[in-house]
PDB file of N, CA and C in Angstrom:
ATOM      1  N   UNK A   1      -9.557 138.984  10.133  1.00  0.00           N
ATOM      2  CA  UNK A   1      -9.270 138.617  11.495  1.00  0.00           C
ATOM      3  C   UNK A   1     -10.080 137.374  11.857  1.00  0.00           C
ATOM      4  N   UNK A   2      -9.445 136.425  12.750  1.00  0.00           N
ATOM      5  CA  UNK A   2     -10.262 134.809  12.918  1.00  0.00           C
ATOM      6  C   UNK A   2     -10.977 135.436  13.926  1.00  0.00           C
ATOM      7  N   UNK A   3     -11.964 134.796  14.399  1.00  0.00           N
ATOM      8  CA  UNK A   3     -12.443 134.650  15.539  1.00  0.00           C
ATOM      9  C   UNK A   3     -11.616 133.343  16.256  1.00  0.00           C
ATOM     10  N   UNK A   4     -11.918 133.627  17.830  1.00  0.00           N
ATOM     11  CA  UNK A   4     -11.704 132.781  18.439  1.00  0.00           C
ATOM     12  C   UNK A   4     -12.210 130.974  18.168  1.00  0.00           C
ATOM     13  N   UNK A   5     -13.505 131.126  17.432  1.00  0.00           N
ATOM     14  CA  UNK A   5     -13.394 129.661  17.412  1.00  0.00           C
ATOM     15  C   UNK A   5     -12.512 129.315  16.125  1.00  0.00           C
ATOM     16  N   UNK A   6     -12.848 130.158  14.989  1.00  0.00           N
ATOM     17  CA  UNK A   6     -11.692 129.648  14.048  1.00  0.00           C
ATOM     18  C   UNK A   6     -10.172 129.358  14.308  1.00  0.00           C
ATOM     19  N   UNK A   7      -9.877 129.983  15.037  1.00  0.00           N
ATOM     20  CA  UNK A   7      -8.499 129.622  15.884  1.00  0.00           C
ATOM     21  C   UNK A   7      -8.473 128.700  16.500  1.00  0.00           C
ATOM     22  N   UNK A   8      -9.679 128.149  17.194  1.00  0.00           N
ATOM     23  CA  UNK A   8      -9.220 127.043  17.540  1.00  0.00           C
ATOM     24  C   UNK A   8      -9.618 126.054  16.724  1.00  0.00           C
ATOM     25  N   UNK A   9     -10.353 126.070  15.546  1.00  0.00           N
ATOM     26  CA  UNK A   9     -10.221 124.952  14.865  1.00  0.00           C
ATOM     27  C   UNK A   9      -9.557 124.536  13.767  1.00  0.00           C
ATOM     28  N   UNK A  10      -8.313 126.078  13.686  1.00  0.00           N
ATOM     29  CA  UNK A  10      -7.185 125.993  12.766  1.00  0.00           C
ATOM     30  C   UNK A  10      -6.014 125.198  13.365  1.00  0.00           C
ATOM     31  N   UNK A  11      -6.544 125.874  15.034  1.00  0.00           N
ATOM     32  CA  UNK A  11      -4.935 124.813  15.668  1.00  0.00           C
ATOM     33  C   UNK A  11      -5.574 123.085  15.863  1.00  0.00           C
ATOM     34  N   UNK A  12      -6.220 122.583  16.255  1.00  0.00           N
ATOM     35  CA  UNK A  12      -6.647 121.712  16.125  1.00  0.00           C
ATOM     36  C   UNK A  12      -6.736 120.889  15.016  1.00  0.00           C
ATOM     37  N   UNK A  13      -7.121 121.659  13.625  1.00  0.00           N
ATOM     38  CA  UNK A  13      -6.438 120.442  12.592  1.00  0.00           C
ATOM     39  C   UNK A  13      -4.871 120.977  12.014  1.00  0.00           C
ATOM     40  N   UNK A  14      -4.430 121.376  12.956  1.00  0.00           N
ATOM     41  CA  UNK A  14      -3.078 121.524  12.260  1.00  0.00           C
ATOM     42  C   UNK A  14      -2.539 120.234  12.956  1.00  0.00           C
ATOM     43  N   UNK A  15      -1.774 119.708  12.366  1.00  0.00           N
ATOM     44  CA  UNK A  15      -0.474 118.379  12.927  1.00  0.00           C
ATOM     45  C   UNK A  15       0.170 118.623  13.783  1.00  0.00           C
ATOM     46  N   UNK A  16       0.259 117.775  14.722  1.00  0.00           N
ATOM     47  CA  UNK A  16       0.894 118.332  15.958  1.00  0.00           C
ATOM     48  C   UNK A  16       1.777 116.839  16.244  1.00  0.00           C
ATOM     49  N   UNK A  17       2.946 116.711  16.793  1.00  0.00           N
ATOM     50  CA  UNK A  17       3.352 115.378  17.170  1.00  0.00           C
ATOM     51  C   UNK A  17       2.655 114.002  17.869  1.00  0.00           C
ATOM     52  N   UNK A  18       2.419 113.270  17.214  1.00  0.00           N
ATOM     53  CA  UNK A  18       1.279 112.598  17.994  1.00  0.00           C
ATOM     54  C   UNK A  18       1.328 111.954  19.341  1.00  0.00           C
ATOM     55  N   UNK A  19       2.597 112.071  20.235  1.00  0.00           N
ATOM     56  CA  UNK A  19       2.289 111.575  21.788  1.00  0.00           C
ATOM     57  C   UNK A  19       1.575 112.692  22.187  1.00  0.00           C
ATOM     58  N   UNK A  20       1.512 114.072  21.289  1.00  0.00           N
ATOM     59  CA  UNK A  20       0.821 115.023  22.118  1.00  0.00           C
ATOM     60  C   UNK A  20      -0.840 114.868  21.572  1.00  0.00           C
ATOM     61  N   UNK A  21      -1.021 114.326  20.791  1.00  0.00           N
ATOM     62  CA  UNK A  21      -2.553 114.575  20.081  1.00  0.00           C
ATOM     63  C   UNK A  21      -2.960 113.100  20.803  1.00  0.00           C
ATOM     64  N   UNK A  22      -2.493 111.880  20.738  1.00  0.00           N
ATOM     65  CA  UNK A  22      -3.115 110.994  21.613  1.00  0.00           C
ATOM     66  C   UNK A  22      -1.791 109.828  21.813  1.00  0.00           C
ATOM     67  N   UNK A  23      -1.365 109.926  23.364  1.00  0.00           N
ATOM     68  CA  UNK A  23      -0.419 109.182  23.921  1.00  0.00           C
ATOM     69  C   UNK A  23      -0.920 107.908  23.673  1.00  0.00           C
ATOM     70  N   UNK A  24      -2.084 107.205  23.604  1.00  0.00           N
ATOM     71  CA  UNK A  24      -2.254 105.741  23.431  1.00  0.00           C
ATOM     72  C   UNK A  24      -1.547 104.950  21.932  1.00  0.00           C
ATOM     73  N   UNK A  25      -2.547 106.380  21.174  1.00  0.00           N
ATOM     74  CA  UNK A  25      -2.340 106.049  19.863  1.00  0.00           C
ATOM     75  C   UNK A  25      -0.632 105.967  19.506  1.00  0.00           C
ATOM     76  N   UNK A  26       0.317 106.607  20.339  1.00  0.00           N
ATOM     77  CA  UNK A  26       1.774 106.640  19.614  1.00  0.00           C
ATOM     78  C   UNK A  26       2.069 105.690  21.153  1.00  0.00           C
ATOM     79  N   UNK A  27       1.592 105.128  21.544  1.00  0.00           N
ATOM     80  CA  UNK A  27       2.093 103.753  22.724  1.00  0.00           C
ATOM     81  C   UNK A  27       2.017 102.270  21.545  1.00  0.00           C
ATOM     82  N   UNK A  28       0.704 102.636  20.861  1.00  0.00           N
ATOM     83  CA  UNK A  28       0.670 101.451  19.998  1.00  0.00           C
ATOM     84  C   UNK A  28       1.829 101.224  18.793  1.00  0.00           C
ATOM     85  N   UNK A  29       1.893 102.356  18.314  1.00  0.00           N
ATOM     86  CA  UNK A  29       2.817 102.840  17.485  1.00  0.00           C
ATOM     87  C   UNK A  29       4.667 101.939  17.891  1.00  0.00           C
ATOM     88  N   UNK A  30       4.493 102.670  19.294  1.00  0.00           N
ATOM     89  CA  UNK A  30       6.226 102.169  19.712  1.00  0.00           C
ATOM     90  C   UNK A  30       6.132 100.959  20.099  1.00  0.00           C
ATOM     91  N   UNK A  31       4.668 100.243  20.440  1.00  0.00           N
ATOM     92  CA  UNK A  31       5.076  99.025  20.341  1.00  0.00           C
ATOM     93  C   UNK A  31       5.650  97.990  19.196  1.00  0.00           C
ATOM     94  N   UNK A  32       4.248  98.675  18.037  1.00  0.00           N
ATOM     95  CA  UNK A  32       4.688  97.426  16.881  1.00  0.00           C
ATOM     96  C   UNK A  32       5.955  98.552  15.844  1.00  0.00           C
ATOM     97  N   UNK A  33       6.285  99.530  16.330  1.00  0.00           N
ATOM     98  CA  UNK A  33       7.937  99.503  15.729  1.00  0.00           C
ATOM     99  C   UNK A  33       8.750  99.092  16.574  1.00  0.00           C
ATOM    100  N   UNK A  34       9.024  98.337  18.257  1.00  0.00           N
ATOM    101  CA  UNK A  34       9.710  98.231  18.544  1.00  0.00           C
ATOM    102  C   UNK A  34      10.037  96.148  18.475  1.00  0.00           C
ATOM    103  N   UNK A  35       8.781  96.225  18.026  1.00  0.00           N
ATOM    104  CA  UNK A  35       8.514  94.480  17.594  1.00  0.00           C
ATOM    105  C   UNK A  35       8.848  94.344  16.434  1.00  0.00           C
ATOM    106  N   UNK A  36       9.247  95.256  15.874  1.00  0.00           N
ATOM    107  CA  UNK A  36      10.489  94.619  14.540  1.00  0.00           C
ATOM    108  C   UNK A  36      11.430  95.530  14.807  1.00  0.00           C
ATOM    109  N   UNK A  37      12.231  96.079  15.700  1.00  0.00           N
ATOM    110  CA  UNK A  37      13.533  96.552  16.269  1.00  0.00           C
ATOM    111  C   UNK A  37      14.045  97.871  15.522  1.00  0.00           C
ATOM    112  N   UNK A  38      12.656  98.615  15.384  1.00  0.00           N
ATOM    113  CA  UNK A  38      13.124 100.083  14.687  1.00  0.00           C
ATOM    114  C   UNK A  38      12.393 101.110  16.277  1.00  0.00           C
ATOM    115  N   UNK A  39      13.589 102.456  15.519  1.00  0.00           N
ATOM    116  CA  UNK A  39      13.682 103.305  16.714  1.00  0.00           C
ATOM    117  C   UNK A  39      12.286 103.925  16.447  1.00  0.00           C
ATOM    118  N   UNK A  40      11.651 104.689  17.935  1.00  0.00           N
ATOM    119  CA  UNK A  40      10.516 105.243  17.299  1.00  0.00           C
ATOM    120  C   UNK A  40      11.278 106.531  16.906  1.00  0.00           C
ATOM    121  N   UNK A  41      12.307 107.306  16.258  1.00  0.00           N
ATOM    122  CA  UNK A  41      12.991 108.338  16.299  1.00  0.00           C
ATOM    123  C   UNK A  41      13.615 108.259  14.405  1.00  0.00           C
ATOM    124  N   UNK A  42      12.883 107.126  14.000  1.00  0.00           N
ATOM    125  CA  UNK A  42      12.725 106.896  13.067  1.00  0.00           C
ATOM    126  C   UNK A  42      12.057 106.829  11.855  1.00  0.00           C
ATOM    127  N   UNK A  43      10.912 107.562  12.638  1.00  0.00           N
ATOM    128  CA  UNK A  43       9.497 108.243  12.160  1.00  0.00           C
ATOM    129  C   UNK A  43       9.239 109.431  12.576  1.00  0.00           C
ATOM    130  N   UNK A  44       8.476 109.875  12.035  1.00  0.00           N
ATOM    131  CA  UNK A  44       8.111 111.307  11.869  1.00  0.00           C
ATOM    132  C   UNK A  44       6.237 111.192  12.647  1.00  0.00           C
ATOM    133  N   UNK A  45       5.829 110.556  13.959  1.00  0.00           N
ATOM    134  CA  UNK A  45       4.683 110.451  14.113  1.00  0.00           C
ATOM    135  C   UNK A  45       3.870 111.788  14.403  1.00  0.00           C
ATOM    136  N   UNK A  46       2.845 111.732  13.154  1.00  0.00           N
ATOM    137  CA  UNK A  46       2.197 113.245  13.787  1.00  0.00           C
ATOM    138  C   UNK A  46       0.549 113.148  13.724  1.00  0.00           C
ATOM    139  N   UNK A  47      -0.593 114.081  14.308  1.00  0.00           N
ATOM    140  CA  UNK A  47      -1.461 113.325  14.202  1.00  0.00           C
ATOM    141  C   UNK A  47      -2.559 114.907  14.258  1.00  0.00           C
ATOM    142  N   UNK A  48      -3.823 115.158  14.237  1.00  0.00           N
ATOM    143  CA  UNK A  48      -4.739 116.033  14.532  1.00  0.00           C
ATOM    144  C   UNK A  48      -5.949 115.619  15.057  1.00  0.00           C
ATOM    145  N   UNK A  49      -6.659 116.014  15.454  1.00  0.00           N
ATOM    146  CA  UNK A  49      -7.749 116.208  15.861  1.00  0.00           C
ATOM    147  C   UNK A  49      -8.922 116.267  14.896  1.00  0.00           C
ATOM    148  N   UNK A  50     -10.235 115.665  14.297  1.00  0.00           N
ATOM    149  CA  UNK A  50     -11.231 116.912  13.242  1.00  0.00           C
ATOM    150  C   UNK A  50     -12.203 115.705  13.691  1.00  0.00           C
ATOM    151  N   UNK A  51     -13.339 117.154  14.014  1.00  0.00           N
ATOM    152  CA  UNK A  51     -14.224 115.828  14.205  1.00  0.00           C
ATOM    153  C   UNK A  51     -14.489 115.101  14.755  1.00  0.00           C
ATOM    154  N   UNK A  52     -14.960 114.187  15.060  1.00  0.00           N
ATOM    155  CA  UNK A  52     -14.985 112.779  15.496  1.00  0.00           C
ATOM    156  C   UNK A  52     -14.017 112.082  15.838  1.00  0.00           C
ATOM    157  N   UNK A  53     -12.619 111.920  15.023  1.00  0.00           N
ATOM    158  CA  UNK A  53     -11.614 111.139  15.309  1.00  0.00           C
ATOM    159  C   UNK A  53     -10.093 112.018  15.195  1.00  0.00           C
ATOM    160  N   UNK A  54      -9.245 110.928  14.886  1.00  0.00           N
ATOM    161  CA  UNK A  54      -7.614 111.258  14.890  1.00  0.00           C
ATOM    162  C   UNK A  54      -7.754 111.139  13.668  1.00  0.00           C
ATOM    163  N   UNK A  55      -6.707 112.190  12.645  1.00  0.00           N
ATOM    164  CA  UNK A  55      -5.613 111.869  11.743  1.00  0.00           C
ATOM    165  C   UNK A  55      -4.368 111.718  12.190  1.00  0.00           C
ATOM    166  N   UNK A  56      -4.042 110.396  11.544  1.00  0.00           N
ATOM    167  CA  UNK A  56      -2.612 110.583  11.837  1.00  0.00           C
ATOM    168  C   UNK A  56      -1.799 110.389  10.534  1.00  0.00           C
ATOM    169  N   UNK A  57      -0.557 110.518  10.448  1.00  0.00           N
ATOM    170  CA  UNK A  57       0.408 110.798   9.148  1.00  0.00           C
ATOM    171  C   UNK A  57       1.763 110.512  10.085  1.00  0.00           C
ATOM    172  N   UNK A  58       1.919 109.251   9.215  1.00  0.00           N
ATOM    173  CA  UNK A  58       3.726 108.863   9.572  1.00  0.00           C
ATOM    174  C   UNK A  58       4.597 109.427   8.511  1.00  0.00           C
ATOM    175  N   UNK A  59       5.578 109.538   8.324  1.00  0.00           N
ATOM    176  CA  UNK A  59       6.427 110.216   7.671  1.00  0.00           C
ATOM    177  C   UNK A  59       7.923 108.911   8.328  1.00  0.00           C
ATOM    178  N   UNK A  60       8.296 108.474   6.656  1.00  0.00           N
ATOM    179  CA  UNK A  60       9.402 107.695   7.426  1.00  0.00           C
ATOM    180  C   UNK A  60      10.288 107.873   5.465  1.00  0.00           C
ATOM    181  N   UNK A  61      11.463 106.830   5.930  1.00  0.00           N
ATOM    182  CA  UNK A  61      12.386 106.719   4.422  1.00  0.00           C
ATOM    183  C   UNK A  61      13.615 107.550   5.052  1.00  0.00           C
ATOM    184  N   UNK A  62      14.771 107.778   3.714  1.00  0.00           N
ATOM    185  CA  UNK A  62      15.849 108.431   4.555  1.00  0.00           C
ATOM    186  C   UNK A  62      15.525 109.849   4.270  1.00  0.00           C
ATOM    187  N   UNK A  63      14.601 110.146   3.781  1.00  0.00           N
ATOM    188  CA  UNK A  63      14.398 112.195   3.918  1.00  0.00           C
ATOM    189  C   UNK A  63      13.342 112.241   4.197  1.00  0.00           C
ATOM    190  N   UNK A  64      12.282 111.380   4.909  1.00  0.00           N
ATOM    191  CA  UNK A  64      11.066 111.577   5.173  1.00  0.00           C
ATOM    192  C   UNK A  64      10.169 111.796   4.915  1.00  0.00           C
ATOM    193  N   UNK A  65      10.197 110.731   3.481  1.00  0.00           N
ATOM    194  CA  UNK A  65       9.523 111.596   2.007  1.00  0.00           C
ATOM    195  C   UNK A  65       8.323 110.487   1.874  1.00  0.00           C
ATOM    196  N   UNK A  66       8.114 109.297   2.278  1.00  0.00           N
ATOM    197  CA  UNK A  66       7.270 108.778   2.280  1.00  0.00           C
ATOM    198  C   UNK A  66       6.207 108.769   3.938  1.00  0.00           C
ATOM    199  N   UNK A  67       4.998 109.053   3.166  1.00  0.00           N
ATOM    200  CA  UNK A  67       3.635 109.148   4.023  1.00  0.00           C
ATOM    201  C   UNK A  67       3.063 108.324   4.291  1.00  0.00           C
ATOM    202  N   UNK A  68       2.521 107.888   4.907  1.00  0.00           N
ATOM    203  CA  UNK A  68       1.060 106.904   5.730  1.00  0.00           C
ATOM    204  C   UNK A  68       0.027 107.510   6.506  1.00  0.00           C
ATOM    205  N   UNK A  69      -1.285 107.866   6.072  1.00  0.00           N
ATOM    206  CA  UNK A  69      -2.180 108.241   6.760  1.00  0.00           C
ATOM    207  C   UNK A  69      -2.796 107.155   7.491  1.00  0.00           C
ATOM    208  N   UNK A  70      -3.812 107.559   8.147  1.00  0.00           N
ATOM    209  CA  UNK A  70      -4.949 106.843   8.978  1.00  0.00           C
ATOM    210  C   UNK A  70      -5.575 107.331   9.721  1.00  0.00           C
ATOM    211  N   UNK A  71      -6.992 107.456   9.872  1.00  0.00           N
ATOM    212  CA  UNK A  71      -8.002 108.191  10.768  1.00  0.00           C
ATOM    213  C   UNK A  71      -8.651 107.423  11.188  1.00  0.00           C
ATOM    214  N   UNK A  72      -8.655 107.374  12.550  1.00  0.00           N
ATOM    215  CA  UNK A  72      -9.587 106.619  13.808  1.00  0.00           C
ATOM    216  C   UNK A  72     -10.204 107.579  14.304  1.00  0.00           C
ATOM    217  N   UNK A  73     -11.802 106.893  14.212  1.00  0.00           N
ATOM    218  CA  UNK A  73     -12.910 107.658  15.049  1.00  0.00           C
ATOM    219  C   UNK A  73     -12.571 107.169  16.583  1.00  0.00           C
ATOM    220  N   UNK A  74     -12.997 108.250  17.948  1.00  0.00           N
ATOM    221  CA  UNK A  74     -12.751 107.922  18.575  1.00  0.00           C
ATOM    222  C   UNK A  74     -13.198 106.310  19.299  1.00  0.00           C
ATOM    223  N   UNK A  75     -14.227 105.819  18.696  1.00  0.00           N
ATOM    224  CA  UNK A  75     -14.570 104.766  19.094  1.00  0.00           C
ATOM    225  C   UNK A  75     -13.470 103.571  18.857  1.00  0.00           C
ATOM    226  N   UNK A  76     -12.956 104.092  17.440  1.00  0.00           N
ATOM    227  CA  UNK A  76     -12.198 102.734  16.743  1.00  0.00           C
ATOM    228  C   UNK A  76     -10.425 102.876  17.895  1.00  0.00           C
ATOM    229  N   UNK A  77     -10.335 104.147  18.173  1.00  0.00           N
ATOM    230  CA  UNK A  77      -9.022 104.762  18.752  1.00  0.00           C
ATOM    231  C   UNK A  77      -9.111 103.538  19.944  1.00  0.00           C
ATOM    232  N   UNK A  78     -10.914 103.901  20.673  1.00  0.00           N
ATOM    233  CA  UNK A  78     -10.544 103.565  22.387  1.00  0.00           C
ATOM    234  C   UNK A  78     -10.541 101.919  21.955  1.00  0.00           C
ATOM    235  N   UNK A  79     -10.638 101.113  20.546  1.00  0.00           N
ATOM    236  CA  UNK A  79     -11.255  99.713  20.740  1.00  0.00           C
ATOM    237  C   UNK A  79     -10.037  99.188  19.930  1.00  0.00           C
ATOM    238  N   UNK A  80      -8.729  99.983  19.715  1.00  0.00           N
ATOM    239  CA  UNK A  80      -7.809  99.655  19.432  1.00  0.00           C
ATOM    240  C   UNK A  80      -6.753  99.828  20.279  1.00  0.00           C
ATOM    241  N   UNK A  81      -6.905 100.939  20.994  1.00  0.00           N
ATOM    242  CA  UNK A  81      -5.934 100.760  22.403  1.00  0.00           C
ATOM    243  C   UNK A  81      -5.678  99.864  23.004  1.00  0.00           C
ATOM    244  N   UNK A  82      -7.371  99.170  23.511  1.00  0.00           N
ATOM    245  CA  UNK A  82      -7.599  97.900  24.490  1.00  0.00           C
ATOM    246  C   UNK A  82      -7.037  96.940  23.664  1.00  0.00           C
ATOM    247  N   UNK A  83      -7.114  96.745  22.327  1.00  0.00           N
ATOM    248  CA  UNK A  83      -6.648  95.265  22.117  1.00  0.00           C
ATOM    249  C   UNK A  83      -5.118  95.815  21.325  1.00  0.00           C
ATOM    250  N   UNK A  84      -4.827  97.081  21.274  1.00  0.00           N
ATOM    251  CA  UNK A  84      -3.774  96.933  20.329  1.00  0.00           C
ATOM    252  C   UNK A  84      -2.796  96.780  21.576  1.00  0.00           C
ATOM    253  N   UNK A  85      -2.916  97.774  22.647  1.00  0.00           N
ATOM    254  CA  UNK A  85      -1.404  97.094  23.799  1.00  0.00           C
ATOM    255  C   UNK A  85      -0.943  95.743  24.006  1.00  0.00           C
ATOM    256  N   UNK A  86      -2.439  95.277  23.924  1.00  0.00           N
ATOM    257  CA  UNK A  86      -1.880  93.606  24.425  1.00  0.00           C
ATOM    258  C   UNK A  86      -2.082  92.629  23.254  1.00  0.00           C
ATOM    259  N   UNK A  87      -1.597  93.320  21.906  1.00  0.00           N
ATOM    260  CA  UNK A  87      -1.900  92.655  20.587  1.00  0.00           C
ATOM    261  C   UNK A  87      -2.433  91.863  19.798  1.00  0.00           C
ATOM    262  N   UNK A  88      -3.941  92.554  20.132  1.00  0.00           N
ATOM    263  CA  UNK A  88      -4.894  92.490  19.888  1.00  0.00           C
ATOM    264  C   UNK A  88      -5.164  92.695  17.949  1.00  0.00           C
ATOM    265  N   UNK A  89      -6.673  92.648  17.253  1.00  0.00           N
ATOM    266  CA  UNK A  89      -6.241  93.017  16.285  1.00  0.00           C
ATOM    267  C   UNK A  89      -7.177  94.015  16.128  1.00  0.00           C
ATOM    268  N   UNK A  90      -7.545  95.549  16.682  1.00  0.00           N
ATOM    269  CA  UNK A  90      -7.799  96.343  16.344  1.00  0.00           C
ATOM    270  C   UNK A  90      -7.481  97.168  15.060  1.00  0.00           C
ATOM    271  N   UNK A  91      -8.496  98.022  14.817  1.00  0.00           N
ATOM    272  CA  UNK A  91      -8.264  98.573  13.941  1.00  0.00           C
ATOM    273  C   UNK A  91      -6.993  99.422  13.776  1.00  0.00           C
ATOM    274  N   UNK A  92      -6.269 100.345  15.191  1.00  0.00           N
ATOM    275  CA  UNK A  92      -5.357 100.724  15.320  1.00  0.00           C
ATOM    276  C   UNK A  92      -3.739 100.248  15.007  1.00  0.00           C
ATOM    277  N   UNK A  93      -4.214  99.025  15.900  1.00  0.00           N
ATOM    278  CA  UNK A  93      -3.260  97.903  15.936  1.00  0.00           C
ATOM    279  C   UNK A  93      -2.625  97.684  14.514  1.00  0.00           C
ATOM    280  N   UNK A  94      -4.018  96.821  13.730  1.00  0.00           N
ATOM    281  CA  UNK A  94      -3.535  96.499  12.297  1.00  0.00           C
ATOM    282  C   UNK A  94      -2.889  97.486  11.177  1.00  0.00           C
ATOM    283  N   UNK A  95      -3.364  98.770  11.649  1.00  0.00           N
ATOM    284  CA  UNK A  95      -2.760  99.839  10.918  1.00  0.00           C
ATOM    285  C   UNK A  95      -1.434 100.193  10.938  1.00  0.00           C
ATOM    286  N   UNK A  96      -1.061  99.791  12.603  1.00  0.00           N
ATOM    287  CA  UNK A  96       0.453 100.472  12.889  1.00  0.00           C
ATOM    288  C   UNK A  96       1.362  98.986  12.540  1.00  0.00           C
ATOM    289  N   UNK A  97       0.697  98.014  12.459  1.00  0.00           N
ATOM    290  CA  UNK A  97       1.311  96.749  12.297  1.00  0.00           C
ATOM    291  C   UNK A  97       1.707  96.686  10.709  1.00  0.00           C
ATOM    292  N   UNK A  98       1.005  97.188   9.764  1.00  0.00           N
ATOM    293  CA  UNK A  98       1.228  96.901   8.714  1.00  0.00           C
ATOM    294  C   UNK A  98       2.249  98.799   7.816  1.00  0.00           C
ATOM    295  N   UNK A  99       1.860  99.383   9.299  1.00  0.00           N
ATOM    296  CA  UNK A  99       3.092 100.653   8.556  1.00  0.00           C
ATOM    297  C   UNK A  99       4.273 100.642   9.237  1.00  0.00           C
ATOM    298  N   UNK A 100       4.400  99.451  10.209  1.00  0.00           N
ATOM    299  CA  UNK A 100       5.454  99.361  10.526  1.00  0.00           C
ATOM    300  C   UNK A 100       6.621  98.280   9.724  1.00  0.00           C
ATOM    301  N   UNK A 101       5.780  97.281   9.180  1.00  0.00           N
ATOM    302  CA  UNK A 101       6.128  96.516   8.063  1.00  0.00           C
ATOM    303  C   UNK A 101       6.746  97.228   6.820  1.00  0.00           C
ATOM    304  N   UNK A 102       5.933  98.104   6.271  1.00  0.00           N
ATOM    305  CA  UNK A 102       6.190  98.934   5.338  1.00  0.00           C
ATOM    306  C   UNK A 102       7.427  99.878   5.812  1.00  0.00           C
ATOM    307  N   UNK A 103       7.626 100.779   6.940  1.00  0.00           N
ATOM    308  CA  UNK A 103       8.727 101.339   7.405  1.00  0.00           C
ATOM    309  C   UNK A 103      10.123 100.279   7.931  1.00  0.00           C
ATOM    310  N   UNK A 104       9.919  99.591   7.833  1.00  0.00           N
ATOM    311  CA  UNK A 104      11.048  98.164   7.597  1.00  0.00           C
ATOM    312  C   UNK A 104      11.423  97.821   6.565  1.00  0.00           C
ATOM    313  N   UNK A 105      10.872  98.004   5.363  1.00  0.00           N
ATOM    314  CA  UNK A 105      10.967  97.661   4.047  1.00  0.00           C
ATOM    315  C   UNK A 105      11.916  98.957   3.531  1.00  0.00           C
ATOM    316  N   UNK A 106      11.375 100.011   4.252  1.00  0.00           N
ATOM    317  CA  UNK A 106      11.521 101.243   3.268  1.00  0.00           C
ATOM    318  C   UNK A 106      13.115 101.482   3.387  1.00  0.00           C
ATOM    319  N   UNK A 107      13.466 101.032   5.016  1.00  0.00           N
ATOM    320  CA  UNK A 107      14.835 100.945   5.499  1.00  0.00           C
ATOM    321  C   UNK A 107      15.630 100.254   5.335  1.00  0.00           C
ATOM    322  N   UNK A 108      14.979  99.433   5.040  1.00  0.00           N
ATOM    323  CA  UNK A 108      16.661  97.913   4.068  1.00  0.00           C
ATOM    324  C   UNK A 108      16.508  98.444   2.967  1.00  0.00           C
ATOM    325  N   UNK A 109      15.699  98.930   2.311  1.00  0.00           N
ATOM    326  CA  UNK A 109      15.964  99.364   1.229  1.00  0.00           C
ATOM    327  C   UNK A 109      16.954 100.617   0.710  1.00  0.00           C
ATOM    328  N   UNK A 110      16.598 101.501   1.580  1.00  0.00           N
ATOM    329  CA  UNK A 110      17.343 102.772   1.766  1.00  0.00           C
ATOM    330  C   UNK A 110      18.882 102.421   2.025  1.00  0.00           C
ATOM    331  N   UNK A 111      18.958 101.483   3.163  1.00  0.00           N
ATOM    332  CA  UNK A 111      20.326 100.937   3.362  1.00  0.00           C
ATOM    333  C   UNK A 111      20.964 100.340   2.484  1.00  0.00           C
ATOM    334  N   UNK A 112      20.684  99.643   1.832  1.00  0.00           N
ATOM    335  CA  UNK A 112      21.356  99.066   0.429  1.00  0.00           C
ATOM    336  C   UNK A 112      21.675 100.106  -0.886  1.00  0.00           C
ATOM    337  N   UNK A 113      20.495 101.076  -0.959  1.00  0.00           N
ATOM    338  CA  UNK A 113      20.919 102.053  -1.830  1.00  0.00           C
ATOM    339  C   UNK A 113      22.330 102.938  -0.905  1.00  0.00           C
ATOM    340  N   UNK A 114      22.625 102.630  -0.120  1.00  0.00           N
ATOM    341  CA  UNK A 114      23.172 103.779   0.438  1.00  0.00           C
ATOM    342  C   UNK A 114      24.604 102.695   0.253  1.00  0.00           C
ATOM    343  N   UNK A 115      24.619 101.602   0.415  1.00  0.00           N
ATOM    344  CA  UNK A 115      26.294 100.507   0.465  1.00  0.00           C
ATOM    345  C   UNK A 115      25.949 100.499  -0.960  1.00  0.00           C
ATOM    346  N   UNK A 116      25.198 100.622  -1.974  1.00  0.00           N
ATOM    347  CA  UNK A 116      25.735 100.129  -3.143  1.00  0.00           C
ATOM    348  C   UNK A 116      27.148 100.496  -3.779  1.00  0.00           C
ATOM    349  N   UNK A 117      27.992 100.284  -4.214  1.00  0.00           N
ATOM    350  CA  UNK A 117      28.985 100.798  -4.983  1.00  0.00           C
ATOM    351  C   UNK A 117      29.170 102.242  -5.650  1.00  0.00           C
TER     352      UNK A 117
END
């Protein structure tokens, strides 16, 4: 039987959708996927709690089979918010900037396997 705190620190690192684990962190997110013209409904954003900071884990491709982690301490979270909204180059920022690159790639790619002959 858990105790109460183990319960809560089973739900807490379990993955939870990330506008619910930190709305900033998936604001940055829909920005730099919506600055190369992908849906945010196109990812799988999910994120936890442990510790000190966020995990987060994107999940994108056409079965959702490719991963991207990243963990921000809360310091790096609040000093990527401020500069990642107004595109800035936080640590946040550069992270979602360069898995959003990568989730652009993954999708022309997917699309072409999918028209090939």
């Amino acid at each position: 039987m858990l105790t109460k705190r183990q319960f809560e620190e089973e739900q807490a690192a379990a993955i939870r959708p990330l506008e619910f684990v930190s709305p900033q962190l998936y604001q940055i997110l829909k920005n730099e996927l919506a600055r190369l013209h992908i849906h945010p409904y196109d990812v799988r954003a999910g994120g936890s709690r442990s510790g000190s900071g966020i995990q987060v884990e994107l999940l994108y491709g056409e079965q959702f089979n490719q991963l991207k982690k990243g963990f921000f301490e809360d310091q790096e979270e609040v000093q990527g918010i401020e500069q990642g909204i107004e595109g800035g180059a936080g640590e946040a920022a550069l992270f979602f900037r360069q898995a959003a690159e990568e989730i652009k790639k993954a999708m022309i790619a997917d699309y072409f396997k999918m028209m090939k002959p």
